[in-house]
Protein backbone atom coordinates (compact mmCIF):
# COMPACT_ATOMS: atom_id res chain seq x y z
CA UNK A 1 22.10 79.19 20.34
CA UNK A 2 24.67 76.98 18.16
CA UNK A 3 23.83 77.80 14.21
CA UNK A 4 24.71 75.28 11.83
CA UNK A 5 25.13 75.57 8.11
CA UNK A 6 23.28 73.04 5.99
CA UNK A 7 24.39 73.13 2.34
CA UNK A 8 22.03 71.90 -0.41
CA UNK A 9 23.36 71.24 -4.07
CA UNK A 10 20.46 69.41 -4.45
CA UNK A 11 16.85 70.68 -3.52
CA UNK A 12 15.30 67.67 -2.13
CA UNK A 13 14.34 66.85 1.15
CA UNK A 14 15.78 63.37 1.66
CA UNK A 15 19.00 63.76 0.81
CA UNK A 16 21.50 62.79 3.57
CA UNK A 17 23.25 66.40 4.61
CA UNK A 18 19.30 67.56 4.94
CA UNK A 19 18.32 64.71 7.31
CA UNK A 20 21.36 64.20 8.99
CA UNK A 21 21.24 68.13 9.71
CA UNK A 22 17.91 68.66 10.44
CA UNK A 23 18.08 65.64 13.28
CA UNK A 24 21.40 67.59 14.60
CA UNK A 25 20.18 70.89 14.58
CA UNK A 26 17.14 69.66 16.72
CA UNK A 27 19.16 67.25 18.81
CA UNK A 28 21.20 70.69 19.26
CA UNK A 29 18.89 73.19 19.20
CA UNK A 30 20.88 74.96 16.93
CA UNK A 31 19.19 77.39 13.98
CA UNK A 32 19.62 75.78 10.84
CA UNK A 33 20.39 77.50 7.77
CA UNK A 34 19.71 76.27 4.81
CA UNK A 35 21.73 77.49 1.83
CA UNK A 36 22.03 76.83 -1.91
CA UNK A 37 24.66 78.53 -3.65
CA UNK A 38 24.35 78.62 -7.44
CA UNK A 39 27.70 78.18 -9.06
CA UNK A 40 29.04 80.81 -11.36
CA UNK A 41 32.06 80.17 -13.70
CA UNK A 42 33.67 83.22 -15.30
CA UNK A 43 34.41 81.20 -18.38
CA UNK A 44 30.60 80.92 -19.63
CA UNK A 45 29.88 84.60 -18.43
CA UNK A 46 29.68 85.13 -21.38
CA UNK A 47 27.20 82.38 -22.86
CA UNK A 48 23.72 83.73 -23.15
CA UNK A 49 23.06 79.78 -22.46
CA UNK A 50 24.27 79.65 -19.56
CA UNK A 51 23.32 82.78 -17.47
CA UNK A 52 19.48 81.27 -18.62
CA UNK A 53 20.41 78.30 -16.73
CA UNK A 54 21.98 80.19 -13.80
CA UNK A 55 18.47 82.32 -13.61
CA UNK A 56 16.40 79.10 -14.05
CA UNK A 57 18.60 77.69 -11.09
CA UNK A 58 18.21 80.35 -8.62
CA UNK A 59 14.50 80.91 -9.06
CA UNK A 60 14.32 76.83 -8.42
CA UNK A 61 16.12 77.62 -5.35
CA UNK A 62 14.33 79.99 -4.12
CA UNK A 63 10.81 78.64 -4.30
CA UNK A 64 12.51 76.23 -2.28
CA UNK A 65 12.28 78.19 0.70
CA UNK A 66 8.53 77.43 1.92
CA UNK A 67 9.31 73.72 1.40
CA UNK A 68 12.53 74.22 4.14
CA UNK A 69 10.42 76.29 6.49
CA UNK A 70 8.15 73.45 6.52
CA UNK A 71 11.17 71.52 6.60
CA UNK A 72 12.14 73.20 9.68
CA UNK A 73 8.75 72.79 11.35
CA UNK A 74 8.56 69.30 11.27
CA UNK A 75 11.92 68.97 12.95
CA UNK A 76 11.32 71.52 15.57
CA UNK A 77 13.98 73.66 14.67
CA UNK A 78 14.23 77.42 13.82
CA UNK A 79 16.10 77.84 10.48
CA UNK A 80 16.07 80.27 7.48
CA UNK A 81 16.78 80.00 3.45
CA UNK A 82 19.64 81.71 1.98
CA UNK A 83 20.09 81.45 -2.23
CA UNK A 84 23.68 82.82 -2.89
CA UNK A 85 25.24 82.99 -6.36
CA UNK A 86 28.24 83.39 -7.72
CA UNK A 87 31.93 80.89 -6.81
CA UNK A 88 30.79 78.36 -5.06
CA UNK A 89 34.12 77.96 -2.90
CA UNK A 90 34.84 80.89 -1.23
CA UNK A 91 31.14 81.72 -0.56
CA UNK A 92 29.99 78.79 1.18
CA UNK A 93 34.03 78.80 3.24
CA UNK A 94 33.04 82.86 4.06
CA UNK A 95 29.11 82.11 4.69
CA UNK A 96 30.17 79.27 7.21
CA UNK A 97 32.49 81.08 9.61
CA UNK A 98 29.99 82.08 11.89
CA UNK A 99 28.52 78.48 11.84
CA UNK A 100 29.19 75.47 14.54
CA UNK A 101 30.01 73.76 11.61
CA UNK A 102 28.67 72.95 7.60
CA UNK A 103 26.76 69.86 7.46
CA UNK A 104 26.72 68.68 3.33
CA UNK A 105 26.67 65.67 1.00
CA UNK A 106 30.02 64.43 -0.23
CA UNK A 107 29.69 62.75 -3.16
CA UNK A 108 31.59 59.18 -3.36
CA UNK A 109 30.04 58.19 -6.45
CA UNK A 110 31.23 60.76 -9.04
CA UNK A 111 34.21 59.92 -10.82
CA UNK A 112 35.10 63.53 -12.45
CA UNK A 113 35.09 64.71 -9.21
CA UNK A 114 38.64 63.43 -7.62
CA UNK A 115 39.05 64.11 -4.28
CA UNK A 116 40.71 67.38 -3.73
CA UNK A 117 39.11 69.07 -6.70
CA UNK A 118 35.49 68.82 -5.85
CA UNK A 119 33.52 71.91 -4.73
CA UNK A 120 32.84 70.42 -1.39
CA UNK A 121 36.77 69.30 -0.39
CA UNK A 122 38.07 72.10 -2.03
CA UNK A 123 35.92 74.14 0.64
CA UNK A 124 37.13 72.44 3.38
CA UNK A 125 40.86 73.74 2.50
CA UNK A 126 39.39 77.06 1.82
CA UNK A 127 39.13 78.33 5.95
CA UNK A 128 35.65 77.09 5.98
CA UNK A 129 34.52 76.85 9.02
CA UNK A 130 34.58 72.81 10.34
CA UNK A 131 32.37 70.68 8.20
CA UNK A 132 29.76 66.97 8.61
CA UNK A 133 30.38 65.43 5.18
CA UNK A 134 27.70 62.90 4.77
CA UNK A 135 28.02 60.53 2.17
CA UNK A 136 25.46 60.61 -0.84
CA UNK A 137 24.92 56.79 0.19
CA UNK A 138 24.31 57.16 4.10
CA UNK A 139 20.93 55.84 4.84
CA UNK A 140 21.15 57.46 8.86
CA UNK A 141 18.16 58.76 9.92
CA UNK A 142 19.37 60.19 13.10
CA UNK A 143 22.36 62.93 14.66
CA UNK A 144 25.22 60.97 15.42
CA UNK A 145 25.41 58.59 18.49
CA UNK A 146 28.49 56.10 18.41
CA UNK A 147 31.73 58.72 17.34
CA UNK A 148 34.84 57.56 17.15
CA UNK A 149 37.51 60.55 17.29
CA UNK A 150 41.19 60.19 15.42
CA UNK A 151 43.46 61.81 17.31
CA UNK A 152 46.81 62.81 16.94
CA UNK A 153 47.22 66.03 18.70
CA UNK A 154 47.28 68.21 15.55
CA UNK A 155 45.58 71.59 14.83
CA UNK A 156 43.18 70.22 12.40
CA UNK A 157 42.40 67.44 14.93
CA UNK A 158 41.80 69.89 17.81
CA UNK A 159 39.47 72.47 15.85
CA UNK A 160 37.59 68.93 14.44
CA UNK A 161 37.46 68.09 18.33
CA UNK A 162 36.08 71.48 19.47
CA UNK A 163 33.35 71.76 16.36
CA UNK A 164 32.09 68.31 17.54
CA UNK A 165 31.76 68.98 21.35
CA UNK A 166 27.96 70.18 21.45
CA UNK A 167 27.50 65.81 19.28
CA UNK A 168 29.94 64.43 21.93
CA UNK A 169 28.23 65.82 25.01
CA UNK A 170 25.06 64.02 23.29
CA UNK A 171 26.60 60.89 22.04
CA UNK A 172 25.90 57.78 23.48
CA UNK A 173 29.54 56.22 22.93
CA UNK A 174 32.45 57.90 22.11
CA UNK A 175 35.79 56.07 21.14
CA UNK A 176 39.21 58.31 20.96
CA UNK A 177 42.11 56.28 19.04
CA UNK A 178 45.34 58.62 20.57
CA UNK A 179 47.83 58.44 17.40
CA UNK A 180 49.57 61.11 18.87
CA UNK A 181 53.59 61.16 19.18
CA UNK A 182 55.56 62.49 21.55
CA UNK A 183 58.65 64.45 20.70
CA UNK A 184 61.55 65.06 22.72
CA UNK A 185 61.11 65.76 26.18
CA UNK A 186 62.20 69.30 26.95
CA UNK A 187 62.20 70.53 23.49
CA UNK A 188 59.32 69.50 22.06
CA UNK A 189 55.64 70.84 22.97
CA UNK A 190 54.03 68.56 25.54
CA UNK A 191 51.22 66.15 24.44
CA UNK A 192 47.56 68.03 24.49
CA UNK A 193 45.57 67.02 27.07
CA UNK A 194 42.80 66.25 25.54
CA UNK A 195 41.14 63.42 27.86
CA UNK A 196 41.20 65.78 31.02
CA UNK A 197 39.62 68.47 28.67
CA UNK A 198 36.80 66.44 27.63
CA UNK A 199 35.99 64.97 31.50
CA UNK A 200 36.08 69.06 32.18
CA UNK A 201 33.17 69.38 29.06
CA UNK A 202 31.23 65.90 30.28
CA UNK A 203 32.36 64.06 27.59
CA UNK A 204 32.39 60.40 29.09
CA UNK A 205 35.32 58.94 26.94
CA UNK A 206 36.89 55.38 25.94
CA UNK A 207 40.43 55.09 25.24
CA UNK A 208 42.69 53.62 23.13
CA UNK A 209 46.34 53.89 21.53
CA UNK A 210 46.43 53.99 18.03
CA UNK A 211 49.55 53.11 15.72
CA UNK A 212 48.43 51.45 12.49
CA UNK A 213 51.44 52.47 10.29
CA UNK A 214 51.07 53.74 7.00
CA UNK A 215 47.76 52.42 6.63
CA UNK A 216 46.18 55.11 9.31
CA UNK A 217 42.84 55.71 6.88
CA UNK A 218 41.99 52.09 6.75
CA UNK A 219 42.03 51.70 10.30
CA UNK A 220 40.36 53.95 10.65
CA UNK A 221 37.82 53.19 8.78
CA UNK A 222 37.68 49.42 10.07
CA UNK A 223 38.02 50.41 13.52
CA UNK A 224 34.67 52.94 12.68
CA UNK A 225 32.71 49.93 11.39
CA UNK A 226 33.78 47.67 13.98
CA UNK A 227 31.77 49.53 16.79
CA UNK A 228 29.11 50.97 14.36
CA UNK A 229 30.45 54.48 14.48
CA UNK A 230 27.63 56.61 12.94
CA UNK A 231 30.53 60.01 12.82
CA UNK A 232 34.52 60.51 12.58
CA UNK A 233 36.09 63.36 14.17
CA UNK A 234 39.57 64.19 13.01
CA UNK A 235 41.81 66.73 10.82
CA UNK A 236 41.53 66.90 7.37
CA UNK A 237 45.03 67.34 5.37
CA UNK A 238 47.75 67.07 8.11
CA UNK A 239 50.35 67.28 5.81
CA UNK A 240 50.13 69.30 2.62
CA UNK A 241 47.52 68.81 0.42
CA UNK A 242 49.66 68.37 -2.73
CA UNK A 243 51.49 65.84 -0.65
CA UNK A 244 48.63 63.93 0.08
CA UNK A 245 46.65 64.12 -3.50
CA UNK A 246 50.48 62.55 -4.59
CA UNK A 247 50.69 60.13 -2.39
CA UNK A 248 47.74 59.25 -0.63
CA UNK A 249 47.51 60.39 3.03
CA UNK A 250 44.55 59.39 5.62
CA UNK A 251 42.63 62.15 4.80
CA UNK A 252 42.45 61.13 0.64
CA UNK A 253 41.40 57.61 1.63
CA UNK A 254 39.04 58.84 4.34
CA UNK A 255 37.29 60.94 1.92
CA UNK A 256 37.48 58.11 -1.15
CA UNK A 257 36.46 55.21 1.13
CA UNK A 258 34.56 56.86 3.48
CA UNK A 259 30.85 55.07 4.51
CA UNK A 260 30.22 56.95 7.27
CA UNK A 261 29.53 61.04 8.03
CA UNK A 262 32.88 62.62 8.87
CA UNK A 263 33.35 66.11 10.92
CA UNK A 264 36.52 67.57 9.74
CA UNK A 265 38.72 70.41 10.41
CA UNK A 266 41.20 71.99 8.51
């Protein structure tokens, strides 16, 4: 059984990471755990303030655990409740190692929250465990069914590739855009070969060469909307991640521009 990580920061039962999960843990059937961590700063330790909102918090979270069992039942799915507190970061990155992958909101409508510096990207460079990003804004009811895959034979791409195979198996189009270069011939690794892999998994597959410049996020995104991708596959920081919070990078405009769930690896 495949057991996916569904991350909460907010305790509702609409919210896009919980219905997007829920429909892929069933569509899987994968055990879902739910999880809320409740996010400890050492600098207001010491506030008296503060540690009553923490306990307020995680008392809050943990009534919520009858309304995710019944969560769970409604889906069909076998899940449990998890309240962990203390830095956010490397708890949910350690909790979600064991975990297919972390399905969670990403939030595209907070402007203190650059990309990079958020709890939720900052995860994903923290060896985290692959993660869904849904957007606070999708309005997708459903697990993913039209994926388009960006693929440029990297490591990031790869472990996205292999954290989405359970969704590809199920999906009901999936469109690969092969970015990937090849070096020189007899010094150079050879290119992956990812198209026989996925025949070998029963992955039927379109397709297509990919070279869209410097403006790699952008297509990507207009190729996604194009066919009515409902997921991206792909790495997440191929090059370094001061590099690409300097100077933009697919992976920054993804994540700013996104309007779709993504499943990245890093």
């Amino acid at each position: 059984m495949l057991d996916l990580i569904i991350n909460l920061d907010r305790l509702e039962d609409g919210t896009p990471a919980c219905v997007v999960g829920l429909a892929a843990a069933r569509q899987l059937d994968a055990f879902a755990t739910g999880i809320h961590v409740v996010a400890v700063y050492p600098p207001v330790m010491a506030m008296p303030e503060a540690l009553a909102l923490l306990d307020t918090e995680e008392r809050s979270a943990q009534a919520f655990a009858t309304q995710w069992g019944a969560l769970c039942a409604r889906h069909e799915v076998k899940g449990a409740w998890e309240v962990i507190r203390g830095a956010y970061v490397p708890i949910l990155a350690k909790r979600s190692r064991l975990a297919q992958f972390i399905v969670t909101e990403l939030p595209v409508r907070n402007p203190d929250a650059p990309i990079g510096f958020d709890n939720i990207t900052r995860t994903l460079f923290d060896d985290a465990s692959p993660m869904l990003l849904v957007p606070e804004t999708w309005r997708g009811t459903g697990a993913p069914d039209r994926i388009l895959v960006a693929w440029n034979g990297s490591g990031e791409a790869a472990g996205a590739v292999k954290a989405a195979l359970p969704l590809l198996k199920r999906a009901g189009k999936v469109l690969v855009l092969d970015g990937e270069r090849t070096g020189l011939p007899g010094l150079s690794p050879p290119a992956l070969p990812l198209r026989a892999w996925l025949e070998r998994q029963g992955v039927a597959v379109e397709w297509q060469r990919f070279d869209k410049g410097a403006n790699v996020g952008k297509a990507l995104l207009e190729t996604a909307r194009e066919i009515g991708a409902d997921l991206l596959v792909m790495g997440a920081w191929g090059r370094s991640r001061l590099s690409e919070l300097a100077l933009g990078g697919a992976t920054r405009h993804v994540l700013d521009h996104t309007h779709l769930p993504l499943l990245m690896a890093h």
